[in-house]
PDB file of N, CA and C in Angstrom:
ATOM      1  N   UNK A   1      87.361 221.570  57.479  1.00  0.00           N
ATOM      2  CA  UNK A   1      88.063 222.207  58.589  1.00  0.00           C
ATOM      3  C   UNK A   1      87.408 221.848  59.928  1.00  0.00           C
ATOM      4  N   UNK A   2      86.080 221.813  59.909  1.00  0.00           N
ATOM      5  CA  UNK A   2      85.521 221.566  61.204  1.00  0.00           C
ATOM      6  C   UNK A   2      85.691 220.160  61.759  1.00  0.00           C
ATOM      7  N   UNK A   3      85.616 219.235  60.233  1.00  0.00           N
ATOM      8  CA  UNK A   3      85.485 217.810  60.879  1.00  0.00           C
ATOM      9  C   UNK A   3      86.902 217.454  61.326  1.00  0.00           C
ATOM     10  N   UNK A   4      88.041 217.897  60.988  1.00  0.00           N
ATOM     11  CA  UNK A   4      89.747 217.824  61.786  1.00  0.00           C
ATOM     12  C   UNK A   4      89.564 218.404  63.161  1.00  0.00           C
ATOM     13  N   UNK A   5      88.860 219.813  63.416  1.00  0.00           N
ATOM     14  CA  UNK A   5      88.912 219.834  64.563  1.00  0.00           C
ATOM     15  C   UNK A   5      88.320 219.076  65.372  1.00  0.00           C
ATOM     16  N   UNK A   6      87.068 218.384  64.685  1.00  0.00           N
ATOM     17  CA  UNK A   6      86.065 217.678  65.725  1.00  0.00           C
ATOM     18  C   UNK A   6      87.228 216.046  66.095  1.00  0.00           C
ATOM     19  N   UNK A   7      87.695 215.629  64.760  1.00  0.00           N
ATOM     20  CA  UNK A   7      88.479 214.387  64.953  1.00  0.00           C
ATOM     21  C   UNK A   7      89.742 214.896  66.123  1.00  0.00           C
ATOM     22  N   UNK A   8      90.352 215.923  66.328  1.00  0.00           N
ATOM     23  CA  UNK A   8      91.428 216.213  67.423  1.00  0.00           C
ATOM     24  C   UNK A   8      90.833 216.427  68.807  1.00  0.00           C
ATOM     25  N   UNK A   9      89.415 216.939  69.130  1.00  0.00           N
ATOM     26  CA  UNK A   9      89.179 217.111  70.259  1.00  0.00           C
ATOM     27  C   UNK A   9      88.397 215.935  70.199  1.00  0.00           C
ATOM     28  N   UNK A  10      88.326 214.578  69.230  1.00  0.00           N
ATOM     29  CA  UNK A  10      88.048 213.512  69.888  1.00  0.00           C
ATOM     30  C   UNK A  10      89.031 212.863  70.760  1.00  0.00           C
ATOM     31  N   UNK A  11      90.305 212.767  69.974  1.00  0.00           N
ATOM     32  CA  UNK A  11      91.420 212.449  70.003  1.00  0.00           C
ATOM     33  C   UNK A  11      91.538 213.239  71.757  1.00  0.00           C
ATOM     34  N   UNK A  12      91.851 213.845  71.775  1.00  0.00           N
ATOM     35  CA  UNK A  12      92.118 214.820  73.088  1.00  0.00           C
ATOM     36  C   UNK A  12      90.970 214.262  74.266  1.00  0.00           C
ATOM     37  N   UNK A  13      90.129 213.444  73.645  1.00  0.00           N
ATOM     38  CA  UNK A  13      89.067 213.340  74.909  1.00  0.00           C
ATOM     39  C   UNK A  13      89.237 211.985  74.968  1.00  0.00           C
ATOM     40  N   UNK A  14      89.433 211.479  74.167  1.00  0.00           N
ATOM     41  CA  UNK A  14      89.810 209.674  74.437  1.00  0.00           C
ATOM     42  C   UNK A  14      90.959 209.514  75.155  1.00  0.00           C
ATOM     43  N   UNK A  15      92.288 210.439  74.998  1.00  0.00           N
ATOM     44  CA  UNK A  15      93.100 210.890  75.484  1.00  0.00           C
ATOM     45  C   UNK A  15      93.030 211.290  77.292  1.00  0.00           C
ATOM     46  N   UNK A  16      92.279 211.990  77.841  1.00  0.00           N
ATOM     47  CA  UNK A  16      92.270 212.329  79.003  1.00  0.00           C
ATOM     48  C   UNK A  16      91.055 211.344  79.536  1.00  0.00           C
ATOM     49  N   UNK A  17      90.155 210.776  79.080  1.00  0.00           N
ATOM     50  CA  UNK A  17      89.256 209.271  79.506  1.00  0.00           C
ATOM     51  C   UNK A  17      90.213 208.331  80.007  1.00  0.00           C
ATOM     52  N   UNK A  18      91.363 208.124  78.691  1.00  0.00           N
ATOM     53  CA  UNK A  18      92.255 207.294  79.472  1.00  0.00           C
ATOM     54  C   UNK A  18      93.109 207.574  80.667  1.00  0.00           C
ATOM     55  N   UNK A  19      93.478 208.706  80.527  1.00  0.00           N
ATOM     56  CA  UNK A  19      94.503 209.134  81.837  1.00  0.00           C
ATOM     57  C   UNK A  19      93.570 209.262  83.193  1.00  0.00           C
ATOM     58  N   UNK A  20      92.579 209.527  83.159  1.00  0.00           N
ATOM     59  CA  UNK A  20      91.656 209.441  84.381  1.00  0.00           C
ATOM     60  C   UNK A  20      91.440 208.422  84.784  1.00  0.00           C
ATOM     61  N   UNK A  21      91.372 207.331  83.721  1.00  0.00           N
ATOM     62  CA  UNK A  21      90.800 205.735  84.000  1.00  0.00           C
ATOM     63  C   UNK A  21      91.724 205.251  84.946  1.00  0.00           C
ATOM     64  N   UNK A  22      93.344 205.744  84.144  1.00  0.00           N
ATOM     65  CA  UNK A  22      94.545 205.106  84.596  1.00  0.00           C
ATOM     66  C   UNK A  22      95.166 205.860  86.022  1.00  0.00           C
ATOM     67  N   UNK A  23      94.800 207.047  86.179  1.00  0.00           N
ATOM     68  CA  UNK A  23      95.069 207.300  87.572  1.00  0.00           C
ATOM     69  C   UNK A  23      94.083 207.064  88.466  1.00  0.00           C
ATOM     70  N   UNK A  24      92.723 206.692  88.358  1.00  0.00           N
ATOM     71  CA  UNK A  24      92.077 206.273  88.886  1.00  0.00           C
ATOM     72  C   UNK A  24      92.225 204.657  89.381  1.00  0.00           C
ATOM     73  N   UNK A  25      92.797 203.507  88.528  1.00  0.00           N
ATOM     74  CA  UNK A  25      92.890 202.418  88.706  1.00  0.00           C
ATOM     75  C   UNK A  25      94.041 202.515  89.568  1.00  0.00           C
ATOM     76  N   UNK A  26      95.160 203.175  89.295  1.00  0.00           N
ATOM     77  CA  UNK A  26      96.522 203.536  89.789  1.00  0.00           C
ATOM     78  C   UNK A  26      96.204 203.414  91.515  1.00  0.00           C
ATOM     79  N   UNK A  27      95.317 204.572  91.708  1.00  0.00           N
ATOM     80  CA  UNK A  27      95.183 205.063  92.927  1.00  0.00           C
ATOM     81  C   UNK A  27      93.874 204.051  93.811  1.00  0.00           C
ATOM     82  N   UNK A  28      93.234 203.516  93.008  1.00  0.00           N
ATOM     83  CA  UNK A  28      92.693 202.730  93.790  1.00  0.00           C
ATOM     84  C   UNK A  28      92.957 201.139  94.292  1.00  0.00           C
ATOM     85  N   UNK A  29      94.429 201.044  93.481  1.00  0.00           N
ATOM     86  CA  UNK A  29      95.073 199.450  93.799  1.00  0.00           C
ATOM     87  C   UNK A  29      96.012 199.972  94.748  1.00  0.00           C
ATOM     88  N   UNK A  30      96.446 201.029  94.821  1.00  0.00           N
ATOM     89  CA  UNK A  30      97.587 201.830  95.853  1.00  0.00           C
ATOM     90  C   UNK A  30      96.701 201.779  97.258  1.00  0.00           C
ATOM     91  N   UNK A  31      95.326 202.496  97.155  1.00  0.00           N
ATOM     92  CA  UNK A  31      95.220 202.378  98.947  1.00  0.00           C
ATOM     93  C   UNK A  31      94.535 201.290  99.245  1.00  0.00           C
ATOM     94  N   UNK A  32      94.207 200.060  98.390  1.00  0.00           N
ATOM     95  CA  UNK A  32      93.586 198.550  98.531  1.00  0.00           C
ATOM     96  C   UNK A  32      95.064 197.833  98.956  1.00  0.00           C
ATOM     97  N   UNK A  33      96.545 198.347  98.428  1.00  0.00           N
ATOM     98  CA  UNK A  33      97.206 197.592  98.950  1.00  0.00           C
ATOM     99  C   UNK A  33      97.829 197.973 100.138  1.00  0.00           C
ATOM    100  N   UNK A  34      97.835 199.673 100.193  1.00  0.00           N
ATOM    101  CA  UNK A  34      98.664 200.050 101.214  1.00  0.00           C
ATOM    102  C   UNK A  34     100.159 200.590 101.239  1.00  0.00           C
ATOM    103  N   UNK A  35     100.654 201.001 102.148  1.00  0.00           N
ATOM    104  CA  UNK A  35     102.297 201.415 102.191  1.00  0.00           C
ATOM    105  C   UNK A  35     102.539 202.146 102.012  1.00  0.00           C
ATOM    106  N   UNK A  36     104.075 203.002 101.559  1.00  0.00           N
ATOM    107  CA  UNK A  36     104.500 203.876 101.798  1.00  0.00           C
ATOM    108  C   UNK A  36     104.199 205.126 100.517  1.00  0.00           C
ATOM    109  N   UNK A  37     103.792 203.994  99.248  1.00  0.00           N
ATOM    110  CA  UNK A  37     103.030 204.841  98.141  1.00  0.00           C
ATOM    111  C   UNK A  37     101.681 205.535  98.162  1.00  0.00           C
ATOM    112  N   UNK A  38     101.335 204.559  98.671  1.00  0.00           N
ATOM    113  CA  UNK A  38     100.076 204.995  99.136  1.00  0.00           C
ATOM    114  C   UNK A  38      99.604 206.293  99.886  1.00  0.00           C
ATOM    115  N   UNK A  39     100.408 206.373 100.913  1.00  0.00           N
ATOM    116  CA  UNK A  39     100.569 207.457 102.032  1.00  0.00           C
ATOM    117  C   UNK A  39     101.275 208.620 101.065  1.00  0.00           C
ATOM    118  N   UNK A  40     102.236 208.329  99.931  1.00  0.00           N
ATOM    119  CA  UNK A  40     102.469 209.237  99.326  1.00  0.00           C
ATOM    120  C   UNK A  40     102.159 209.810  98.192  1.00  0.00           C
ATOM    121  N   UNK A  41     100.971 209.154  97.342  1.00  0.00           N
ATOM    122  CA  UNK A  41     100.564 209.660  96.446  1.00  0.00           C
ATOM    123  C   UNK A  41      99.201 209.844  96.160  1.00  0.00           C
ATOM    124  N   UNK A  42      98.222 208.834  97.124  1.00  0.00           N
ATOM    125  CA  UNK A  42      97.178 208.685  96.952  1.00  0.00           C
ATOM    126  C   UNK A  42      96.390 210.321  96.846  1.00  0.00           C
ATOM    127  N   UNK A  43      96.313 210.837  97.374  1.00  0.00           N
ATOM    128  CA  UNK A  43      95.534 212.593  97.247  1.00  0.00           C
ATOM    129  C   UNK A  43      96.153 212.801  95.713  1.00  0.00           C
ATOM    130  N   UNK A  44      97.095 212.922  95.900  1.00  0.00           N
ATOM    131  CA  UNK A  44      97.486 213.491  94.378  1.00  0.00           C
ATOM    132  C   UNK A  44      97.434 212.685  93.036  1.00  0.00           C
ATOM    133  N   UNK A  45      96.986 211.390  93.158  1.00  0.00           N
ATOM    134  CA  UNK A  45      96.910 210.506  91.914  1.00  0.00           C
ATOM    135  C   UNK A  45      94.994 210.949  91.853  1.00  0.00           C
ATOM    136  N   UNK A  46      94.711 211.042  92.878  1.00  0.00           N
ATOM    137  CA  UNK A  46      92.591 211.465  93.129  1.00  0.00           C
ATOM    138  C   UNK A  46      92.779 212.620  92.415  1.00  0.00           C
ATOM    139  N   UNK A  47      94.031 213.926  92.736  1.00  0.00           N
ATOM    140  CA  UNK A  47      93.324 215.015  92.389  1.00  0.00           C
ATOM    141  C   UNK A  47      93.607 215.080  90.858  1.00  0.00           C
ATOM    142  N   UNK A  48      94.996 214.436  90.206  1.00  0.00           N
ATOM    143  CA  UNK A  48      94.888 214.367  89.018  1.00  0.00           C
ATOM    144  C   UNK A  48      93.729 213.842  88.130  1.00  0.00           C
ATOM    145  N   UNK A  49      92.807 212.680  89.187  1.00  0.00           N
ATOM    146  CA  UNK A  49      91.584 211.965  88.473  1.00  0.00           C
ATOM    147  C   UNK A  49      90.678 213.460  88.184  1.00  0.00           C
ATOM    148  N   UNK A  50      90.516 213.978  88.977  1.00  0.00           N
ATOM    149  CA  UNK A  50      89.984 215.018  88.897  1.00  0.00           C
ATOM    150  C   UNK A  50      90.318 215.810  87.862  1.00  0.00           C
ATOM    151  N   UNK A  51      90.953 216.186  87.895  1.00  0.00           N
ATOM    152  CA  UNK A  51      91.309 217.209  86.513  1.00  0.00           C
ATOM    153  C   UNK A  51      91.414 216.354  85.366  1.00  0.00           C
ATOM    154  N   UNK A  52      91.718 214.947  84.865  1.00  0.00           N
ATOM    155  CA  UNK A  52      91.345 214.700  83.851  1.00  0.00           C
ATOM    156  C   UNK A  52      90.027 214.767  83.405  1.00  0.00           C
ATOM    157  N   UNK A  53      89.195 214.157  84.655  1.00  0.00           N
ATOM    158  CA  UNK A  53      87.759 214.398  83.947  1.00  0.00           C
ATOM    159  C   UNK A  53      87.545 215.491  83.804  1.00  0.00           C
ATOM    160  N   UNK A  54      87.495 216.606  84.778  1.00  0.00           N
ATOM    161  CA  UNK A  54      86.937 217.778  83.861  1.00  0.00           C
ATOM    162  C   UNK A  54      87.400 218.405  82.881  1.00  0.00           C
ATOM    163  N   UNK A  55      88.806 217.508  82.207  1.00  0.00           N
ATOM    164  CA  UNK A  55      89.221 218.204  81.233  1.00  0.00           C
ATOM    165  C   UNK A  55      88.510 216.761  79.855  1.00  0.00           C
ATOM    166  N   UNK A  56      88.241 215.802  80.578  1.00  0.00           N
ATOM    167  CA  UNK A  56      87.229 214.767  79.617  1.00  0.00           C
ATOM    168  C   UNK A  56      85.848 215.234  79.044  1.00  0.00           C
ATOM    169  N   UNK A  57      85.370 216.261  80.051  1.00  0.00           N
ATOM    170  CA  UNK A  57      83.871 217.019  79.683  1.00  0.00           C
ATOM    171  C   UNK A  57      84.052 217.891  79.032  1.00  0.00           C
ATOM    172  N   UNK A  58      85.443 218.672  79.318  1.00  0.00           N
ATOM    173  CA  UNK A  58      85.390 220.090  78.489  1.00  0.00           C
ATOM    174  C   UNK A  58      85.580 219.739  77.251  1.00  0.00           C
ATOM    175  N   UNK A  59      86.089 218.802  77.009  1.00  0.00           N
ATOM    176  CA  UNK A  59      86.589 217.961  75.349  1.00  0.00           C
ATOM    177  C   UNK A  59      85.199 217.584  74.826  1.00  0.00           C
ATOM    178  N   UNK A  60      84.707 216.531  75.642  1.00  0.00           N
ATOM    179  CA  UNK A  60      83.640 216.369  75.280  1.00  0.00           C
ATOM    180  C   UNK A  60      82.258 217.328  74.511  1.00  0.00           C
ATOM    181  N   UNK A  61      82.197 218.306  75.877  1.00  0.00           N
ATOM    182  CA  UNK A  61      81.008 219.636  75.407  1.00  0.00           C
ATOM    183  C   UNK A  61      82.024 220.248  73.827  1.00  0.00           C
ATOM    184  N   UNK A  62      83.163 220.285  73.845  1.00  0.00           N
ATOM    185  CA  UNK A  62      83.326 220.945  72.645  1.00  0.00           C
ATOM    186  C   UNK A  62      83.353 220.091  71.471  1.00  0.00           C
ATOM    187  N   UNK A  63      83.764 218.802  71.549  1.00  0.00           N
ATOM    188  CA  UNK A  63      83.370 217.582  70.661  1.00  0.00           C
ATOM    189  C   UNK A  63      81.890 218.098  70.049  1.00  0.00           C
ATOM    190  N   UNK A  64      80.939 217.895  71.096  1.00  0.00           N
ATOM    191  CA  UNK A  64      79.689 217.685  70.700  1.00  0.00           C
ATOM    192  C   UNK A  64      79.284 219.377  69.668  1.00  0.00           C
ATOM    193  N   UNK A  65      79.747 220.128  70.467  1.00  0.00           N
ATOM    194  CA  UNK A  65      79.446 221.404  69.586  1.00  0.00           C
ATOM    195  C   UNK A  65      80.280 221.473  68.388  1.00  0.00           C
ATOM    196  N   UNK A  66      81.622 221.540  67.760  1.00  0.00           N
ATOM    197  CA  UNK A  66      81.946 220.712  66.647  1.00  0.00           C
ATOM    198  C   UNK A  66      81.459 220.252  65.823  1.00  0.00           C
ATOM    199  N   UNK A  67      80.774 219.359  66.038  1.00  0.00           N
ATOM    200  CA  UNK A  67      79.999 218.262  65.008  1.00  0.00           C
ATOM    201  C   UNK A  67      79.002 218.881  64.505  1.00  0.00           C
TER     202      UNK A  67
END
């Protein structure tokens, strides 16, 4: 029972690693290129980076306690 949960909140943390990676890359080719996306999403593609990671640590700290 423990090791399914530990394998889903891996799953869940590889999961939000990637979505941080990807709004992070997102948002940093947006204000390197400029324009009207840029001006319109850039804060909010950062603050989503944000909340993935701390939802990458909270996965993480409970990963590690899990195991």
């Amino acid at each position: 029972m423990i090791a399914a949960m530990a394998n889903f909140l891996l799953v869940l943390l590889i999961i939000f690693m990637a979505l941080a990676l990807g709004s992070l890359l997102v948002g940093v080719f947006a204000m390197g290129k400029g324009g009207d996306f840029n001006k319109k999403n850039s804060n909010k593609l950062m603050r989503y980076r944000v909340i993935f990671q701390a939802l990458a640590v909270l996965f993480f700290v409970l990963y590690m306690l899990a195991r």
